[in-house]
Protein backbone atom coordinates (compact mmCIF):
# COMPACT_ATOMS: atom_id res chain seq x y z
CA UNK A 1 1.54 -14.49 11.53
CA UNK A 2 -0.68 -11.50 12.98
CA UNK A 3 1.48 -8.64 14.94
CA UNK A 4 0.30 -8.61 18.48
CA UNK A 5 0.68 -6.89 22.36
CA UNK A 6 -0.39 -10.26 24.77
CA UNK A 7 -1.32 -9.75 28.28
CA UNK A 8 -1.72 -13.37 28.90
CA UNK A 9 1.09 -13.35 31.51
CA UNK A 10 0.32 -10.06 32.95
CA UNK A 11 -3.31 -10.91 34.79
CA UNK A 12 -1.32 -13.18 37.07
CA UNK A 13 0.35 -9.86 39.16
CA UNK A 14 3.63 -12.39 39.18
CA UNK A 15 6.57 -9.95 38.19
CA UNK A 16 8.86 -12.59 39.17
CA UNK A 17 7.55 -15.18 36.06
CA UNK A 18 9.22 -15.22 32.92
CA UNK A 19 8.28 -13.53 30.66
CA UNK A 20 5.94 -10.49 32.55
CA UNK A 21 7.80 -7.54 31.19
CA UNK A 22 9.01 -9.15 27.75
CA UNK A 23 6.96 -6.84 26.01
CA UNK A 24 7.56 -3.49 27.49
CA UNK A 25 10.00 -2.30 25.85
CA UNK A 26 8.81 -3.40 22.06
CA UNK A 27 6.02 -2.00 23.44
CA UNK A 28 7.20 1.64 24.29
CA UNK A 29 9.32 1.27 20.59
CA UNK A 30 5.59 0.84 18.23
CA UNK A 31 6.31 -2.83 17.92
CA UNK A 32 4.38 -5.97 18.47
CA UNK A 33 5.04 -9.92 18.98
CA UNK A 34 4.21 -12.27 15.72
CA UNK A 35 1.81 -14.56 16.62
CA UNK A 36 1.34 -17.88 15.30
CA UNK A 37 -1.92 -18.71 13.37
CA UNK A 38 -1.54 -21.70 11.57
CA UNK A 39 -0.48 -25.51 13.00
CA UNK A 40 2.94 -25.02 10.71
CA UNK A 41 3.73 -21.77 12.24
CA UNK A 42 2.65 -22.93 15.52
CA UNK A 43 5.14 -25.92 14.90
CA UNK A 44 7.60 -23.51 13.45
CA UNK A 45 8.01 -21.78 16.75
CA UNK A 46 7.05 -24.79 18.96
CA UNK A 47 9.73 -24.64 22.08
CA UNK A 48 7.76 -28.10 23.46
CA UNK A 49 5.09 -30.74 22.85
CA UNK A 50 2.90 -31.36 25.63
CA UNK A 51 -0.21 -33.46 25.91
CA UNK A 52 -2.02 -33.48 29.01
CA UNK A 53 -1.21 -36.44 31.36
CA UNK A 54 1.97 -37.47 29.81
CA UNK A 55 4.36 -36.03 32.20
């Protein structure tokens, strides 16, 4: 895994979603998010399987 700041969430101006400030404060401490690189440590941290069109 890489360390890493994301502003994915952040472009949509939504302070109300989950998840817009969850890096502010690791942030202001020096400290970044591991990111998954590989399918197993994408599966490692996998919270749910989607696949377009099956819901």
């Amino acid at each position: 895994m890489i360390p890493l700041l994301s502003s994915f969430k952040h472009g949509t101006g939504e302070a109300s979603l989950a998840g817009y400030n969850d890096q502010a404060e690791l942030f202001a401490k020096g400290g970044y998010k591991p990111i998954a690189m590989t399918l197993e440590e994408v599966l490692e941290v996998a919270t749910e399987d989607y696949a377009p069109g099956a819901r």
